[in-house]
N, C-alpha and C. Protein backbone atom coordinates (compact mmCIF):
# COMPACT_ATOMS: atom_id res chain seq x y z
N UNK A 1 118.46 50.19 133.93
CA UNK A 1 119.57 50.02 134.86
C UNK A 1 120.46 51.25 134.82
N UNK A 2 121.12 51.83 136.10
CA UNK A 2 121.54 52.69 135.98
C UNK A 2 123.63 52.23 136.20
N UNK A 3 123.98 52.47 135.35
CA UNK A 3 125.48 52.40 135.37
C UNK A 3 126.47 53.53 135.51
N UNK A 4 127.57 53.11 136.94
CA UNK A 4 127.73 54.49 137.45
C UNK A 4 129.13 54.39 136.68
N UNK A 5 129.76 53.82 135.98
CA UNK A 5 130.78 54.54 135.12
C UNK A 5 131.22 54.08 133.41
N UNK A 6 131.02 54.36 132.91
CA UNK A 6 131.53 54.38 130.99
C UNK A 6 132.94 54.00 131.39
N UNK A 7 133.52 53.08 130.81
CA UNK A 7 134.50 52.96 130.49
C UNK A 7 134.98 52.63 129.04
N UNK A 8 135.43 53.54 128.12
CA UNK A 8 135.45 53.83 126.81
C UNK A 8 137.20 53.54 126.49
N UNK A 9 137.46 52.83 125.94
CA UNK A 9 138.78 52.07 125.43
C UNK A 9 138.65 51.28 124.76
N UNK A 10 140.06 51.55 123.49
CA UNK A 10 139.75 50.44 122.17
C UNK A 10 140.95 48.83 122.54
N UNK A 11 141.25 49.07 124.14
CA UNK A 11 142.35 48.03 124.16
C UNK A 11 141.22 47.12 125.46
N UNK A 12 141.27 45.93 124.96
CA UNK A 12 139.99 45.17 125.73
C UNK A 12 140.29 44.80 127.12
N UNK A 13 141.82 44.61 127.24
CA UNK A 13 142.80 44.13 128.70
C UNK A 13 142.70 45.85 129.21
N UNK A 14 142.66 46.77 128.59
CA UNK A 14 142.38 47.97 129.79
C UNK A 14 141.14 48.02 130.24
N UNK A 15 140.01 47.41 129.15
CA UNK A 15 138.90 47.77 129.47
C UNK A 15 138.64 46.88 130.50
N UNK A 16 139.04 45.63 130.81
CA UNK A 16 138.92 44.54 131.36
C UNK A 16 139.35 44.84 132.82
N UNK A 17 140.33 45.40 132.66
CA UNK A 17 141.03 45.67 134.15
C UNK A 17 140.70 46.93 135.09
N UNK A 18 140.04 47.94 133.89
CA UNK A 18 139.90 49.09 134.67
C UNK A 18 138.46 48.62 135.08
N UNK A 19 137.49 47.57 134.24
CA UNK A 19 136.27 47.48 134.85
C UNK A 19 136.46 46.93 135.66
N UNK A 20 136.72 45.77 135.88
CA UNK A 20 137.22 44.56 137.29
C UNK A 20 137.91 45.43 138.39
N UNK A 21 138.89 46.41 138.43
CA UNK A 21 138.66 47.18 139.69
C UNK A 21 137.67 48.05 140.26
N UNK A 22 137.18 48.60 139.09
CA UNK A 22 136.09 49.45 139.45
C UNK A 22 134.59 48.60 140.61
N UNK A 23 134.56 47.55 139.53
CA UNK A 23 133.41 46.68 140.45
C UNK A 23 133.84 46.04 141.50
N UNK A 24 134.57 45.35 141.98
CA UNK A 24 135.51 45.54 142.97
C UNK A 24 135.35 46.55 143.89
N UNK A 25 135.12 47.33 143.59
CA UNK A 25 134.90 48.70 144.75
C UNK A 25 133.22 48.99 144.33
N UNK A 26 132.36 48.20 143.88
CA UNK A 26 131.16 48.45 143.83
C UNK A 26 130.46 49.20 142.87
N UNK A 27 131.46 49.44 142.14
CA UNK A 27 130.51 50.11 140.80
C UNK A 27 130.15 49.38 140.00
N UNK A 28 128.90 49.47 138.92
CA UNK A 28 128.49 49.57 137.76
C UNK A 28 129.30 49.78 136.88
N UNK A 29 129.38 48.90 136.26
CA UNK A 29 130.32 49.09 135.06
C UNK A 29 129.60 49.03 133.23
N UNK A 30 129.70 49.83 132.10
CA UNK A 30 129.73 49.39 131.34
C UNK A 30 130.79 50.00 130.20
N UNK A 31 131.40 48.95 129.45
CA UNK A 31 132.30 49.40 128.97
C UNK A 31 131.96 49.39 127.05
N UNK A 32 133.05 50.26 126.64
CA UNK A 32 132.75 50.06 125.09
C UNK A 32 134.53 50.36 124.20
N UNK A 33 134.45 49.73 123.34
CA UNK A 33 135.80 49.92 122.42
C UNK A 33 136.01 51.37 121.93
N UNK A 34 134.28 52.11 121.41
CA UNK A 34 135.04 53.06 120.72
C UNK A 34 133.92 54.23 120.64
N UNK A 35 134.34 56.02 120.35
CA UNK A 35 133.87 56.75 120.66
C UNK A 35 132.34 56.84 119.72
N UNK A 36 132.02 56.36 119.04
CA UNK A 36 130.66 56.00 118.05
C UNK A 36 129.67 55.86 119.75
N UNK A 37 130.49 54.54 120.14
CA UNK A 37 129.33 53.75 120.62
C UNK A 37 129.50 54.50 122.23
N UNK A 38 130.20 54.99 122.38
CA UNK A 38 130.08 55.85 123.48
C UNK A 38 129.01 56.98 123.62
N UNK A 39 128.72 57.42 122.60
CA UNK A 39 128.19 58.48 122.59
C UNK A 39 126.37 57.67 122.61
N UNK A 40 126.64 56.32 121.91
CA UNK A 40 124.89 55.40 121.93
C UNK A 40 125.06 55.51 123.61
N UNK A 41 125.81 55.01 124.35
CA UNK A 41 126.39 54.36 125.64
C UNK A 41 125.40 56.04 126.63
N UNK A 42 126.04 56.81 126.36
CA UNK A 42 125.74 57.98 127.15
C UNK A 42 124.18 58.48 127.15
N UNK A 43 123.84 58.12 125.80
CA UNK A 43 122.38 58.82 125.23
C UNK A 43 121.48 57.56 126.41
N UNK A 44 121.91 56.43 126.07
CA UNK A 44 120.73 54.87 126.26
C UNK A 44 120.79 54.56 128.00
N UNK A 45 122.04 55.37 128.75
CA UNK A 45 121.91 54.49 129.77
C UNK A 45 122.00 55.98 130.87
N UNK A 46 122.62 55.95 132.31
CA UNK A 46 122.05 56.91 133.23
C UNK A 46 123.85 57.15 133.73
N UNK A 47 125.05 57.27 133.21
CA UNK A 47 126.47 56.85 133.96
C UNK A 47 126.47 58.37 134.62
N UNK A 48 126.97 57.67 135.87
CA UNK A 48 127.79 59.00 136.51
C UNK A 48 128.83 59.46 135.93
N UNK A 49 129.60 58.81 135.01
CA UNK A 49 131.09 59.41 134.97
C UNK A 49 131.62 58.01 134.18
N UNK A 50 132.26 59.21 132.89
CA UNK A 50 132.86 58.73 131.93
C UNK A 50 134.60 58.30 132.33
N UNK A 51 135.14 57.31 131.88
CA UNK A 51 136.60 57.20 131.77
C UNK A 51 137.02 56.72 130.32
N UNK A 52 137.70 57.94 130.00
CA UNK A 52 137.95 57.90 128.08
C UNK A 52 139.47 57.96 127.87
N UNK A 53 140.01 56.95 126.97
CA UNK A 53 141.09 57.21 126.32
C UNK A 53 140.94 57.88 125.27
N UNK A 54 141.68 59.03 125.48
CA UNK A 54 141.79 59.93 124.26
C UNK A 54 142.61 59.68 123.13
N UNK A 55 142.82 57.77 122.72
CA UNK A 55 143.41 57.53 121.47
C UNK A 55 142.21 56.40 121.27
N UNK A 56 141.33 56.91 120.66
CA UNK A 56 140.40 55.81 120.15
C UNK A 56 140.45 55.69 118.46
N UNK A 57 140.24 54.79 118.19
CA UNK A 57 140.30 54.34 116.53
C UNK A 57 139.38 54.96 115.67
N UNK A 58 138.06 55.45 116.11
CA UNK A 58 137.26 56.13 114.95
C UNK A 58 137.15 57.54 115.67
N UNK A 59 137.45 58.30 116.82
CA UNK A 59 137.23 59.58 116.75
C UNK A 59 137.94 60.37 117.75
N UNK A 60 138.96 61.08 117.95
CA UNK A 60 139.83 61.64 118.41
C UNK A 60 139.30 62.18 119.79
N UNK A 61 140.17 61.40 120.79
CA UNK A 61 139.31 61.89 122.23
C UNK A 61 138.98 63.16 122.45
N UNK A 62 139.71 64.00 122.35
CA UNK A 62 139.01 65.71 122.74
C UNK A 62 138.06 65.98 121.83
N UNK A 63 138.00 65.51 120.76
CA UNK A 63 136.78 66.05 119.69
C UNK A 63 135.60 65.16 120.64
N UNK A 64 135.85 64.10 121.00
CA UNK A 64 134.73 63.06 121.71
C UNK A 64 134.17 63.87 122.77
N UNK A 65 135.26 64.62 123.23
CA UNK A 65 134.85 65.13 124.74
C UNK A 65 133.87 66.35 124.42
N UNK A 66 134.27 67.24 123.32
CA UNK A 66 133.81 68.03 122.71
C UNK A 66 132.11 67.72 122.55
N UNK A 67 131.95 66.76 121.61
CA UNK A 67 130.96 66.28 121.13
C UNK A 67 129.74 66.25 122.06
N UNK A 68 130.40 65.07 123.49
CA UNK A 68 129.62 65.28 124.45
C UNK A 68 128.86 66.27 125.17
N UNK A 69 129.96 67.31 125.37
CA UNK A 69 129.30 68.28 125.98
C UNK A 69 128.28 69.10 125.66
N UNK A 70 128.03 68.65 124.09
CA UNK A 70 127.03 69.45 123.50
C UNK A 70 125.98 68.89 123.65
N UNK A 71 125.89 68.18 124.37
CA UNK A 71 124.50 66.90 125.15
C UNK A 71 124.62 66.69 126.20
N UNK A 72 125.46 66.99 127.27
CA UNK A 72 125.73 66.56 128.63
C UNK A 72 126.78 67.23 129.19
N UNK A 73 126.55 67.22 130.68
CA UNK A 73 127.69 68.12 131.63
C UNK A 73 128.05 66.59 131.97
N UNK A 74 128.06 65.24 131.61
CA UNK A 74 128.75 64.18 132.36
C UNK A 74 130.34 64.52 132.84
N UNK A 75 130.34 64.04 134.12
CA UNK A 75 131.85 64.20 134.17
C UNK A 75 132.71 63.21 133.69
N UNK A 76 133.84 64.05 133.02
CA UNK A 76 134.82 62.96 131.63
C UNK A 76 136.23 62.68 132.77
């Protein structure tokens, strides 16, 4: 399955709300709490485009963003 946006947040009512609008307007949604599993999230599935809070609990968003890019041009 291809999912057209990551939504990466450790607060579950953002994750909740930013997914429920998103699909709402027809996207694919899959979401995750935290930058670990973001990075499983990016490798395992096909997203157009990441949406990241850069205060996550196990790994500091710009280092996350960092991280990524050393595996992907996804847009963050």
């Amino acid at each position: 399955m291809i999912n057209d946006v990551l939504v990466v947040d450790d607060d579950a009512s953002i994750r909740k709300t930013v997914s429920t609008g998103l699909q709402a307007r027809n996207f694919s949604v899959i979401t995750t709490p935290n930058g670990n599993r973001a990075i499983e999230e990016i490798n395992q599935n096909q997203a157009k485009v990441v949406v990241l809070d850069l205060g996550l609990p196990d790994v500091d968003g710009i280092d996350l963003v960092r991280t990524i890019r050393t595996f992907s041009n996804i847009p963050i």
